[in-house]
Protein backbone atom coordinates (compact mmCIF):
# COMPACT_ATOMS: atom_id res chain seq x y z
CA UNK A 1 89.43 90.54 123.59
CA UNK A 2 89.24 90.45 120.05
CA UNK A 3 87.16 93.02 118.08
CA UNK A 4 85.78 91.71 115.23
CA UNK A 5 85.85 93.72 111.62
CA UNK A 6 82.85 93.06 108.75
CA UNK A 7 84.68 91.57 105.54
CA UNK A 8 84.90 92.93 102.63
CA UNK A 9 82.66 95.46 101.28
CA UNK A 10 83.11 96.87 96.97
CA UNK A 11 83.96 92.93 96.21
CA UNK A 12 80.51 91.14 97.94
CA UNK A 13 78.59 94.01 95.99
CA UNK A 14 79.97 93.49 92.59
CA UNK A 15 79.38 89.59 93.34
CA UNK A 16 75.74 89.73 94.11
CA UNK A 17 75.00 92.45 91.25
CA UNK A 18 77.26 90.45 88.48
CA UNK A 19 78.33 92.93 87.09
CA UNK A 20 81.33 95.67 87.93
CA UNK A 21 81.56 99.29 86.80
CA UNK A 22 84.28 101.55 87.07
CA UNK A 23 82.05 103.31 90.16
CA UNK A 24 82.89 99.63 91.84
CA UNK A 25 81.13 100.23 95.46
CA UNK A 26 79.71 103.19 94.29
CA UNK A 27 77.02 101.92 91.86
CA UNK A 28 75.52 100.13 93.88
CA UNK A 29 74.74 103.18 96.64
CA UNK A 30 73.04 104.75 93.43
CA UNK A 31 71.72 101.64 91.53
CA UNK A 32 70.67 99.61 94.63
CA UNK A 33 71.40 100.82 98.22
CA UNK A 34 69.13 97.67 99.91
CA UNK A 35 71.84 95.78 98.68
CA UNK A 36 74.22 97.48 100.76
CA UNK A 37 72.61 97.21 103.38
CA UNK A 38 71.96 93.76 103.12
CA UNK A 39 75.66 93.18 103.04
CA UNK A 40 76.06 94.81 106.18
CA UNK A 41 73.25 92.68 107.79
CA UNK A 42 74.92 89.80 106.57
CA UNK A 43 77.83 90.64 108.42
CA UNK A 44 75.82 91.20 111.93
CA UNK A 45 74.99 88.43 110.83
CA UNK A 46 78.16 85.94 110.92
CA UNK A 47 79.54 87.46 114.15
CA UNK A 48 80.94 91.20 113.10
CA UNK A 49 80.95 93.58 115.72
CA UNK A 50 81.92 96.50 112.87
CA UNK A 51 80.00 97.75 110.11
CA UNK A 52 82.44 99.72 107.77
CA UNK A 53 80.21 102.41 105.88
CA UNK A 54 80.23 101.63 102.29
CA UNK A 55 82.14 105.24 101.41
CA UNK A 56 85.87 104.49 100.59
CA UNK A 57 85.32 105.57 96.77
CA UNK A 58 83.23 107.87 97.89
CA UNK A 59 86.11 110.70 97.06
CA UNK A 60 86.30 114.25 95.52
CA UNK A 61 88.92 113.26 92.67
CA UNK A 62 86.73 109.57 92.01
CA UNK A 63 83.50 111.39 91.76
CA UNK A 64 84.95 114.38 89.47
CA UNK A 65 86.00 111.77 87.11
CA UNK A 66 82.57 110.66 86.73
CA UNK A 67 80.99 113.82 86.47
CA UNK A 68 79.08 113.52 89.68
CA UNK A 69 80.97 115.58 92.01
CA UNK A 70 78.19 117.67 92.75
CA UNK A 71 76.61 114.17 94.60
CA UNK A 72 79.34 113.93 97.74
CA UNK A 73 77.25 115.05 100.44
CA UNK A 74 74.49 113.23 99.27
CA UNK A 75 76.40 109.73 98.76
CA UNK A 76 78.24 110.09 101.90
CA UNK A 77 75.49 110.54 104.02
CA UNK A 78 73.71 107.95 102.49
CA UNK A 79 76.16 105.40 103.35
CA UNK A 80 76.52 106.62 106.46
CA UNK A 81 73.20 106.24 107.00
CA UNK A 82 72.48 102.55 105.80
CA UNK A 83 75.22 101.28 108.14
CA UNK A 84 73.83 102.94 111.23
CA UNK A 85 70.54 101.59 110.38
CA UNK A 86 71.95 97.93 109.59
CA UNK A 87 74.14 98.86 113.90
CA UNK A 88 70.65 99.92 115.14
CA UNK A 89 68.92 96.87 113.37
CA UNK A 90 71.41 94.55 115.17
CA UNK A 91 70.75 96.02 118.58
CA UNK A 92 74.82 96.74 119.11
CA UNK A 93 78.12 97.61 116.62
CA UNK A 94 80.23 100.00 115.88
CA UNK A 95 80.10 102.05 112.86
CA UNK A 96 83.28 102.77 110.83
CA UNK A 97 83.52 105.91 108.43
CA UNK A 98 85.73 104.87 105.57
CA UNK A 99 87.79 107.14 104.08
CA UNK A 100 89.87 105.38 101.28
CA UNK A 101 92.92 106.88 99.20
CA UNK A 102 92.82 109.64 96.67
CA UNK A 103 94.33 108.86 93.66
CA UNK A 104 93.92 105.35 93.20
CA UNK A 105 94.50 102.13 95.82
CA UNK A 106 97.67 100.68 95.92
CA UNK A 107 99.33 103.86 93.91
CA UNK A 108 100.51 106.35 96.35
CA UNK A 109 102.66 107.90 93.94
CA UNK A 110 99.02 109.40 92.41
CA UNK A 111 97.69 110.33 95.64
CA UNK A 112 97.72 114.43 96.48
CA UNK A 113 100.65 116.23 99.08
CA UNK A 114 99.30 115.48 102.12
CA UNK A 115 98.10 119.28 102.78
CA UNK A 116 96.03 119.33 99.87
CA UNK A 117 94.56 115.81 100.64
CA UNK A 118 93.79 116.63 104.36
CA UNK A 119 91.60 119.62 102.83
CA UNK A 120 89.35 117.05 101.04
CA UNK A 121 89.50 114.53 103.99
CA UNK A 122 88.46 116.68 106.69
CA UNK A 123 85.13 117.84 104.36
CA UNK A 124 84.52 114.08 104.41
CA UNK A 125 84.77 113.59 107.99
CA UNK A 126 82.88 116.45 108.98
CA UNK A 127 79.92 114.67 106.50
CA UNK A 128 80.79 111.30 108.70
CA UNK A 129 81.14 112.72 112.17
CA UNK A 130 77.28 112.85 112.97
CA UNK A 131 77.37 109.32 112.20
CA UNK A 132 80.21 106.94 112.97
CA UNK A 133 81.74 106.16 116.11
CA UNK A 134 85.27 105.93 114.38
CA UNK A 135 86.82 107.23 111.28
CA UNK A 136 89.21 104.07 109.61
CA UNK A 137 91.51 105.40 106.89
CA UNK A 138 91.86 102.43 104.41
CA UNK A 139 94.64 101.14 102.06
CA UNK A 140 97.00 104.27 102.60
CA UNK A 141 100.52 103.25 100.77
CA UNK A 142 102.87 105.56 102.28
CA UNK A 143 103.60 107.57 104.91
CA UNK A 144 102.68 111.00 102.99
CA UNK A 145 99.27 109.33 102.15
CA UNK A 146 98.72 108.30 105.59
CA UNK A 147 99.43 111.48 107.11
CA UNK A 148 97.02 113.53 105.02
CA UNK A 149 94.46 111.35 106.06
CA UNK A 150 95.34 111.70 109.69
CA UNK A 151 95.43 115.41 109.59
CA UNK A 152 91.82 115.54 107.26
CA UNK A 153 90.09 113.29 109.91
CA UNK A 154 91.41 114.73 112.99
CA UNK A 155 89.45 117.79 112.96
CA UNK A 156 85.97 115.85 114.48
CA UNK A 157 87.79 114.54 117.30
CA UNK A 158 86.74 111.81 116.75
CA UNK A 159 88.59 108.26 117.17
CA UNK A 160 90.86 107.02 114.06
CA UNK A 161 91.68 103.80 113.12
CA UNK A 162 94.86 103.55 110.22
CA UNK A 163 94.94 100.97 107.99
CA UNK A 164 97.83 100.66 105.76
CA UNK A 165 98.58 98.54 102.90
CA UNK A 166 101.76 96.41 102.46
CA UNK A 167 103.59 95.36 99.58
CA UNK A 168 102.75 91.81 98.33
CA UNK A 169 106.00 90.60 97.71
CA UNK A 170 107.36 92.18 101.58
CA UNK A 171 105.26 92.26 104.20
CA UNK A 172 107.85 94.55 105.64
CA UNK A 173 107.44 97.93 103.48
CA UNK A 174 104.77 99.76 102.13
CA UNK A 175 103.38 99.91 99.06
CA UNK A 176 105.53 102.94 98.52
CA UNK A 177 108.68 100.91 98.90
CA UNK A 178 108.84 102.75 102.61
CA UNK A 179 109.79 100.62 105.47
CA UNK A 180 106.82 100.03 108.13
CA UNK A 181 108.92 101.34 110.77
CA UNK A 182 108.78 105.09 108.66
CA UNK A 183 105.21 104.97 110.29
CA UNK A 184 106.18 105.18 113.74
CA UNK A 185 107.01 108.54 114.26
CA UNK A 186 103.83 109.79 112.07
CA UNK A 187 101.58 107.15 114.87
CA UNK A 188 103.62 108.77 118.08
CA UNK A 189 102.14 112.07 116.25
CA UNK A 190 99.05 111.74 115.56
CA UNK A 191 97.95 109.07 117.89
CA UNK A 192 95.58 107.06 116.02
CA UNK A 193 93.15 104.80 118.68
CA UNK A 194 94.31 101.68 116.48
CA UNK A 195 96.85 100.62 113.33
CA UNK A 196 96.18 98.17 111.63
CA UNK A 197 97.07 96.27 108.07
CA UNK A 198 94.61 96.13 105.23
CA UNK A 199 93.82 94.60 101.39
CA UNK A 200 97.05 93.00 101.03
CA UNK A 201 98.05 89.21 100.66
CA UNK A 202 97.50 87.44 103.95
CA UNK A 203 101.05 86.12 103.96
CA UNK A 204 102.42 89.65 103.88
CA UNK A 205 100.08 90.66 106.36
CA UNK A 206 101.08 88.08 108.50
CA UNK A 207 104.83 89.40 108.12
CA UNK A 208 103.87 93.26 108.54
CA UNK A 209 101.83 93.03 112.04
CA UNK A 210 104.69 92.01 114.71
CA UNK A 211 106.81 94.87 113.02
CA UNK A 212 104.37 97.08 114.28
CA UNK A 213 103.95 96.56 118.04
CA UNK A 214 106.77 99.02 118.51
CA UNK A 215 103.90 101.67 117.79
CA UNK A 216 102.30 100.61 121.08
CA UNK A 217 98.88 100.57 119.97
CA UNK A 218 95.92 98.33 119.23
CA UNK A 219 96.76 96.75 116.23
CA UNK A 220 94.38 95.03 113.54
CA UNK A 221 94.63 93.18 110.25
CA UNK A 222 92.24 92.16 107.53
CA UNK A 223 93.15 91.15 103.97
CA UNK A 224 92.45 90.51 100.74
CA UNK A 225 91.64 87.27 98.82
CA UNK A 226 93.25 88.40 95.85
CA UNK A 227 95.95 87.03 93.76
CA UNK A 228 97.49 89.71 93.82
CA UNK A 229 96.61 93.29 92.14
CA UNK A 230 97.19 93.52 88.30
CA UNK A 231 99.61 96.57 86.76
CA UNK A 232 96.54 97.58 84.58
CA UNK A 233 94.60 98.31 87.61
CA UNK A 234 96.20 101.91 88.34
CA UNK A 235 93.90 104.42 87.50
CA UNK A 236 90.39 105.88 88.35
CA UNK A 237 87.94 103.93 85.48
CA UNK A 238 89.94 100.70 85.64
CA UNK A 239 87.54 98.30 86.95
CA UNK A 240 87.77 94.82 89.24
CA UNK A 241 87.64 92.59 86.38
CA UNK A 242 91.55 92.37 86.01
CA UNK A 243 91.89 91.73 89.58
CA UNK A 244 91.67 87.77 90.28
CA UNK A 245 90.01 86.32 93.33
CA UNK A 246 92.44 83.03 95.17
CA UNK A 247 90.71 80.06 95.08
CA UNK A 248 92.99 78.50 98.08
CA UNK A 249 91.62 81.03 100.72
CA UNK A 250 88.32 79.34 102.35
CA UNK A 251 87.18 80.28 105.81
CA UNK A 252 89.06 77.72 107.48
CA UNK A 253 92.36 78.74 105.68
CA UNK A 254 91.86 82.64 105.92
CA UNK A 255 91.06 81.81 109.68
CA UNK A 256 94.10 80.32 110.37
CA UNK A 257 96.11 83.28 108.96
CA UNK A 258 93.89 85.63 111.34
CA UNK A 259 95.65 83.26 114.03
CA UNK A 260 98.82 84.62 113.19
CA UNK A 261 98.23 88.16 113.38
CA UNK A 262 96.07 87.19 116.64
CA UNK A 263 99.47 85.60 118.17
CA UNK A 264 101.30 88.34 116.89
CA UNK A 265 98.88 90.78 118.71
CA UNK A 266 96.41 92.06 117.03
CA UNK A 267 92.59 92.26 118.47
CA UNK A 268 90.56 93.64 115.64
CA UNK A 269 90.60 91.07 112.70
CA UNK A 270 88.25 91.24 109.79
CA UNK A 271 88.62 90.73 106.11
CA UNK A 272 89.18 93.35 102.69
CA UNK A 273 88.07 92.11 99.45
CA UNK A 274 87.38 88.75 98.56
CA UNK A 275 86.75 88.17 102.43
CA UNK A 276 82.53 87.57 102.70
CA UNK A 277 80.18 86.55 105.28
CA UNK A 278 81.19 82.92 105.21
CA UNK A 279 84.71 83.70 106.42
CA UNK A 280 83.73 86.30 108.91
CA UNK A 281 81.50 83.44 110.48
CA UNK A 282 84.74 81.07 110.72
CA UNK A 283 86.58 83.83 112.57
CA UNK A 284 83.63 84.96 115.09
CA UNK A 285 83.67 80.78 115.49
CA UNK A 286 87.11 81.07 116.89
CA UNK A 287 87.63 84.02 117.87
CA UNK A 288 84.78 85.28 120.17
């Protein structure tokens, strides 16, 4: 039975306000939060049986840098809030705290030890917990990354879904440069209720997913519709702009990817940025 993930979140917001800011998903919980939850209706909407919480930037180290710190409680909630409402609106769904990387995505080499970034992770998921029905740890891009998430979010008891991120260029590693299989022991620790792979190309994705069965746990994909990700986006203030959307990656296409990692056993599928409504319909079309 496949589960079936909302698409892509930061992306679809910037694309119906026209305009990106280095707060990316961020501005638009401040600027415009119907908007959010709009996106997640949309979702419900096409077939998604998931509503990821708009929160991965939602971070101590992305806030500091733009002098709102003081406004994590308050932002976290919030988005916690609008997603349960868009669940409750639907009559069904799951709700999915997301807890992105510190540092920056795709550079692990900027995120905090994993002891100091479990400290600002669990603060997060104790903000979440009276919320979502799962925490999913997004885009982590190594092993240290991944396990200071894992320790942060394990103090609700809550469920915890790990999503990783691959390198473009080999499905088979990291971002890091660390093989997938350097995950397995950190999985048999932790025990995380699902793995998956997330916001990388769709053709690495598509390599990365069968190495993982070894972890013998529900596994999941969703990725990005992105060319690729730029070298000048590697720091907190860079902003989407240099990042380039495919224009070969329709429904149908991104669909048949999804196949793949279906055959190669995954059961929740969804998209990352770049992935909207229109493609989560095609997959709920042949998947459910």
């Amino acid at each position: 039975m496949i589960t079936l993930l909302d698409g892509g979140m930061g992306q679809e917001l910037v694309k119906r306000a026209g305009k990106a800011t280095s707060l990316w998903s961020i501005q638009a919980l401040i600027d415009d939060p119907d908007m959010v939850r709009a996106v997640h209706d949309d979702y419900f909407a096409a077939g998604a049986d998931v509503a990821t919480t708009n929160s991965y930037s939602v971070l101590p180290d992305r806030l500091e840098t733009h002098g709102i710190a003081d406004k994590l409680t308050q932002l976290a909630t919030l988005a916690c809030e609008i997603a349960c409402a868009s669940r409750d609106a639907n009559g069904s769904g799951i709700v999915a705290g997301s807890l992105g990387p510190m540092g920056f995505s795709y550079q692990p080499d900027k995120a905090p030890p994993a002891e100091q970034a479990a400290v600002g992770y669990a603060n997060l998921a104790r903000i979440h917990a009276p919320f979502v029905d799962v925490h999913i740890l997004e885009t982590m891009s190594s092993v240290d990354q991944a396990r200071g998430a894992l320790m942060g979010a394990s103090v609700t008891g809550k469920p915890i879904w790990l999503a990783v991120s691959v390198d473009d260029a080999d499905g088979t590693k990291l971002r890091s440069g660390e093989p997938l299989g350097d995950l397995l022991p950190l999985i048999a620790k932790f025990n995380p209720a699902a793995v998956l792979i997330n916001c990388s190309l769709p053709e690495a994705v598509s390599v990365g997913v069968p190495l993982l069965t070894a972890a013998k746990v529900p596994l999941g994909a969703y990725a990005n519709g992105f060319t690729g990700i730029a070298s000048d986006f590697d720091h907190i203030g860079a902003t989407v702009d240099s990042l380039k959307a495919r224009t070969d990656l329709d429904p149908a296409r991104y669909a048949d990817f999804a196949q793949k990692w279906v055959d190669a056993g995954a059961t929740l599928i969804g998209g990352c940025c770049e992935v909207g409504p229109a493609h989560i319909a095609e997959l709920a079309a042949r998947f459910k």
